[in-house]
Protein backbone atom coordinates (compact mmCIF):
# COMPACT_ATOMS: atom_id res chain seq x y z
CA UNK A 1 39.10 61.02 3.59
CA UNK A 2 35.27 59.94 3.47
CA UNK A 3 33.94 58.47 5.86
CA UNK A 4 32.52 55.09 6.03
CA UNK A 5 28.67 54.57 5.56
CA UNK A 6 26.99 53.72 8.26
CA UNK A 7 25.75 49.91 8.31
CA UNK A 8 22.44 49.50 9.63
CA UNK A 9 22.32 45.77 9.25
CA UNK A 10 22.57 42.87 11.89
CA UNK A 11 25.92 42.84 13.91
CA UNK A 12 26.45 46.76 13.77
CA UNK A 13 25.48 48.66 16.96
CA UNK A 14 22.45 50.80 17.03
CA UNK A 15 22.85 54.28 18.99
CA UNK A 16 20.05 53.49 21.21
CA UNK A 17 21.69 50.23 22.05
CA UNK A 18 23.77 50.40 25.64
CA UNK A 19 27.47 50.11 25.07
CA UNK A 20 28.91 46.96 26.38
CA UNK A 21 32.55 45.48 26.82
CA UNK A 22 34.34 43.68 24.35
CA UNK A 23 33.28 40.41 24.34
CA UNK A 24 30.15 41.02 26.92
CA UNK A 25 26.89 39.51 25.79
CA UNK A 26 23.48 41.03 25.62
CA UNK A 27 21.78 38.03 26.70
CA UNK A 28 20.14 37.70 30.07
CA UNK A 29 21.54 34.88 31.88
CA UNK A 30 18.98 32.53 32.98
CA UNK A 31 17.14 32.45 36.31
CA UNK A 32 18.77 30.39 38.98
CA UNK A 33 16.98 27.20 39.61
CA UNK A 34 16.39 26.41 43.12
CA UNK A 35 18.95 23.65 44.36
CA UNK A 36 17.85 19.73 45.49
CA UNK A 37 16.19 19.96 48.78
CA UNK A 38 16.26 23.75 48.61
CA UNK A 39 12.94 25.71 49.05
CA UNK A 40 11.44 27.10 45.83
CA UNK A 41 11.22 30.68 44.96
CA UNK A 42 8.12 32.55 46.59
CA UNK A 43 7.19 33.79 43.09
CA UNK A 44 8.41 34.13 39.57
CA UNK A 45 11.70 35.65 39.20
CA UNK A 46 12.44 35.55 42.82
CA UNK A 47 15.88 33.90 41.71
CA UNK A 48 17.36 36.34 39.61
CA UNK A 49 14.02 36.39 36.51
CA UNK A 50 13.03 39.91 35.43
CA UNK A 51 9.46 40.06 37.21
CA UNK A 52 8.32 42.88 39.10
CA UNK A 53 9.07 42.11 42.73
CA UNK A 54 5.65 42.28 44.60
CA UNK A 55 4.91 43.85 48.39
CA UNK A 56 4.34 40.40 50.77
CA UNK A 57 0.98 38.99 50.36
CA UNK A 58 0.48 39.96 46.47
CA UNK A 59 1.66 38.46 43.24
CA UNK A 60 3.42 40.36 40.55
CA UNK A 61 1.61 43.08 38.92
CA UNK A 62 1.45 42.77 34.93
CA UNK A 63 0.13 46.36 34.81
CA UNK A 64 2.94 48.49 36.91
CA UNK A 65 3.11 49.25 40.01
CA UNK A 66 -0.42 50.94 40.22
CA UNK A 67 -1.92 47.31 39.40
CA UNK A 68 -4.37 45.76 42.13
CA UNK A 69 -3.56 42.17 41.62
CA UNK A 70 -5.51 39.74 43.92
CA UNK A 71 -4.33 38.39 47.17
CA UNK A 72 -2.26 35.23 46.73
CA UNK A 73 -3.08 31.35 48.56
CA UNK A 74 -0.23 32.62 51.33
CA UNK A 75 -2.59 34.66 53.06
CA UNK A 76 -4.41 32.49 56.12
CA UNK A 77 -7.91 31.87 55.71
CA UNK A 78 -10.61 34.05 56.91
CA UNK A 79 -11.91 31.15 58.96
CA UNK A 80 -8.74 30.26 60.34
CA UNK A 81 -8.27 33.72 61.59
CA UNK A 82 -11.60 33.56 62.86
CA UNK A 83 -10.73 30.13 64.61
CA UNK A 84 -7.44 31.16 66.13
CA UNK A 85 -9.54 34.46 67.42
CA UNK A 86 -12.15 32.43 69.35
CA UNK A 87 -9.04 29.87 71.25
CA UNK A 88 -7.44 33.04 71.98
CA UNK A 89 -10.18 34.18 73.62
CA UNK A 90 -11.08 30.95 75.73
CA UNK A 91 -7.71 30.65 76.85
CA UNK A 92 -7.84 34.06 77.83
CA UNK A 93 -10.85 33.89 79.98
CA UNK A 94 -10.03 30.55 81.16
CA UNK A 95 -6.76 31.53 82.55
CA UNK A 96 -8.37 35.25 84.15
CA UNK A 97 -11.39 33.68 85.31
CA UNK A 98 -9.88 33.13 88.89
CA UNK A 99 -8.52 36.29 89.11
CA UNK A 100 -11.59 37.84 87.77
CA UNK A 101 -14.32 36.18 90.39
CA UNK A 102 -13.94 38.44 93.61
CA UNK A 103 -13.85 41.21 91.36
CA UNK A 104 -17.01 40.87 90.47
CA UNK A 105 -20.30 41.59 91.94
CA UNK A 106 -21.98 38.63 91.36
CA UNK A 107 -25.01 39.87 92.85
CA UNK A 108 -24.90 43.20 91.63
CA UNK A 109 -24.86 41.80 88.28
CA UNK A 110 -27.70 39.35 88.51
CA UNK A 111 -30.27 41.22 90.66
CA UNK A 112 -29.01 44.94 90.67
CA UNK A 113 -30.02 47.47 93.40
CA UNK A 114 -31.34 50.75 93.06
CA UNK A 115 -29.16 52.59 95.47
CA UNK A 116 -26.08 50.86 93.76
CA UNK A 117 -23.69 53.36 92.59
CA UNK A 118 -23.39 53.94 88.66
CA UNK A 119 -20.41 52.66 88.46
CA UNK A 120 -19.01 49.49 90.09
CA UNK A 121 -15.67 49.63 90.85
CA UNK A 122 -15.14 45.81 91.58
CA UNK A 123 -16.37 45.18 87.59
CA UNK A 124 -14.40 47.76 86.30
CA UNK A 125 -11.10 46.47 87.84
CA UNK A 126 -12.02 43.50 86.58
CA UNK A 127 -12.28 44.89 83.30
CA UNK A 128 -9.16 46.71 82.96
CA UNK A 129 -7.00 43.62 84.56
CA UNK A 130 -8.66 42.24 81.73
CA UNK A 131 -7.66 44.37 79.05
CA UNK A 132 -4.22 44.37 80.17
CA UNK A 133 -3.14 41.10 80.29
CA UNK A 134 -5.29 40.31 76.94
CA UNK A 135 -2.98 43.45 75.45
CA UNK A 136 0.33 41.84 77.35
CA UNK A 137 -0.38 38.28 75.66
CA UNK A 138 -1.18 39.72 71.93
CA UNK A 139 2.05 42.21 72.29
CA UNK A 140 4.62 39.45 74.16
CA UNK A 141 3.52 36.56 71.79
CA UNK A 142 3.46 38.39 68.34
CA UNK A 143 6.66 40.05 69.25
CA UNK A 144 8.28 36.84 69.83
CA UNK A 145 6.82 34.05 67.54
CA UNK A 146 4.76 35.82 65.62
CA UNK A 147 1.82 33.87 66.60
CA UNK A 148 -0.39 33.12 69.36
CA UNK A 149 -1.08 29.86 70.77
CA UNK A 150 -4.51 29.89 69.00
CA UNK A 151 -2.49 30.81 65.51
CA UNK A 152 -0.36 27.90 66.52
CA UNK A 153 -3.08 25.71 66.63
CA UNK A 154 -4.26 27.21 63.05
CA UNK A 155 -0.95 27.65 61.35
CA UNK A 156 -1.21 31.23 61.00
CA UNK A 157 2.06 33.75 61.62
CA UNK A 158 1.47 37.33 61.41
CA UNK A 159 4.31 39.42 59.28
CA UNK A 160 5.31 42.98 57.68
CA UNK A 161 2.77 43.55 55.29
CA UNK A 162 5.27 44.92 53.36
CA UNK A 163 8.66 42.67 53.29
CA UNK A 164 7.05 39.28 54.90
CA UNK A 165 9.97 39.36 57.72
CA UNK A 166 9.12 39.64 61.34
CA UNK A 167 7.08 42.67 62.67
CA UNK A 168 8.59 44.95 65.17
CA UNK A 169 7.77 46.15 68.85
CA UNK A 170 5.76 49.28 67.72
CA UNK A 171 4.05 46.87 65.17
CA UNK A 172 3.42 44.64 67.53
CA UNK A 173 2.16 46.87 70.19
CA UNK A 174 -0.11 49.27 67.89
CA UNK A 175 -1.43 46.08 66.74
CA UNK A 176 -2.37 44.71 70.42
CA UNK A 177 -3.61 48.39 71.52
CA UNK A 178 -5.92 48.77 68.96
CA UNK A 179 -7.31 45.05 68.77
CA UNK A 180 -7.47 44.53 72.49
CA UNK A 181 -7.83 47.66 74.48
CA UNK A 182 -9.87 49.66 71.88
CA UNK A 183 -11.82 46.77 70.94
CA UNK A 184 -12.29 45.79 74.30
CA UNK A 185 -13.30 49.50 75.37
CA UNK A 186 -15.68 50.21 72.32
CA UNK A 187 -17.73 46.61 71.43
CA UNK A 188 -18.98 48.55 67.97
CA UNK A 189 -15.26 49.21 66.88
CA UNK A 190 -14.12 45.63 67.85
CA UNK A 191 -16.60 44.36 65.37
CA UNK A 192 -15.75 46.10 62.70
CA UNK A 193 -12.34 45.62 63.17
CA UNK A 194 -12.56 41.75 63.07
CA UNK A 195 -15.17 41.78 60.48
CA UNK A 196 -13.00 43.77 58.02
CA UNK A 197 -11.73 40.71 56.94
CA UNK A 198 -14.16 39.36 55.37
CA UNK A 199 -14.84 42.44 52.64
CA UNK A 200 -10.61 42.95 52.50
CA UNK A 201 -8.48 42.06 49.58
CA UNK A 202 -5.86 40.74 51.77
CA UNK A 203 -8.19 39.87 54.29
CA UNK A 204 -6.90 42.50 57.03
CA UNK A 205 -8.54 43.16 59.97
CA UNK A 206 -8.39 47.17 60.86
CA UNK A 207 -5.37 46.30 63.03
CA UNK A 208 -3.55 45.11 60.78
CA UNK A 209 -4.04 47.69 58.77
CA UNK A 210 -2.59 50.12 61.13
CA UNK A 211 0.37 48.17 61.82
CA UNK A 212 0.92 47.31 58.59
CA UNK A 213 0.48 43.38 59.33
CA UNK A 214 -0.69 40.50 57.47
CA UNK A 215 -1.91 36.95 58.61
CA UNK A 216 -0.28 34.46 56.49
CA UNK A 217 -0.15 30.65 56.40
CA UNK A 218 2.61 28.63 58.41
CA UNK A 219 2.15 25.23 57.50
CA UNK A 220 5.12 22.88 59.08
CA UNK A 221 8.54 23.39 57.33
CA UNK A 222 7.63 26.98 56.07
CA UNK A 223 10.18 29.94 56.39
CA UNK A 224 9.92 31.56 59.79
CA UNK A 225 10.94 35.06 60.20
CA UNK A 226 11.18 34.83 63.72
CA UNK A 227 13.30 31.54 64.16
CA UNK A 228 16.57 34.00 64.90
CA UNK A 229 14.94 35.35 68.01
């Protein structure tokens, strides 16, 4: 018995075509539309469409996954974080500034001595209680809401650079050591730590960069990671 030829036209199956079911389409079933008063999707294909899905922070590559695509409008300002940076700070001093004074040698510091010792140890405790509760406040509040009370006031939230959810303790904490003790310790690193944002693709300061943070907009209403806390 022969066999029958085979048919190369429309409706038989090519061999590099996947086998399917009886009765199972090819088709792609359309992306799921977002529901009334339900939040649209963060990007294209978010809802089932057959885009790449992109790290937090960056739209879908076109070019694989070695593409460099530019930051996206979810990432906060560079003057916001620059804002939200200088409250921090005032609120800071404002609230060590009574704790601070009889540390200080207020004398030593506008007329020094010459016999005064190198080092002055009433400064330097002032210093490092300084540094401490400056790295307690960054750690505690990020942990917790994600924000600071000066990113409050900007509508900034920081977040895994990576997923977008909530960051953990050991991001938190690297974060806060490296920003406020380091910083604090070394002037010239602080700077360029805060003024890597302004050169950055996704406008990251070096500590977010080694915790693996972004700074993102949280307008009233958005999706907040850290609501289940």
């Amino acid at each position: 018995m022969t066999q029958p030829p085979h048919d190369p036209t429309p409706g038989g199956r090519p061999e590099d075509e996947p086998w399917r079911a009886p009765g199972e389409s090819g088709a792609q079933p359309p992306p799921r539309q977002p529901q009334p008063g339900e939040q649209p999707p963060p990007y294209p294909g978010a809802y089932g469409g057959r885009d790449e899905v992109p790290r937090y922070g960056m739209p879908p590559s076109r070019h694989g996954p070695s593409g460099t695509p530019a930051p996206p409008a979810e990432l906060a300002s560079r003057w916001a974080r620059l804002g939200a940076a200088v409250v921090d700070s005032l609120l800071l001093s404002i609230v060590m500034l009574p704790i601070l004074l009889p540390l200080v040698n207020l004398r030593q510091m506008t007329g020094p001595s010459p016999n005064a010792p190198a080092i002055d140890r009433g400064q330097l405790a002032a210093n490092l209680a300084y540094l401490a509760v400056a790295f307690l406040y960054y750690w505690l509040m990020h942990l917790r809401f994600g924000q600071t009370l000066g990113k409050m006031l900007l509508r900034t939230r920081v977040v895994r650079a990576d997923t977008g959810g909530a960051i953990s303790v050991g991001q938190a904490a690297g974060r806060s050591a490296f920003f406020s003790i380091l910083g604090g310790l070394c002037g010239c690193v602080g700077i360029v730590d805060v003024a890597w944002i302004l050169w950055d693709e996704r406008k990251q300061a070096l500590h977010d960069k080694v915790a693996g943070t972004v700074v993102v907009k949280a307008p009233p209403g958005s999706p907040n990671p850290y609501a289940r806390r």
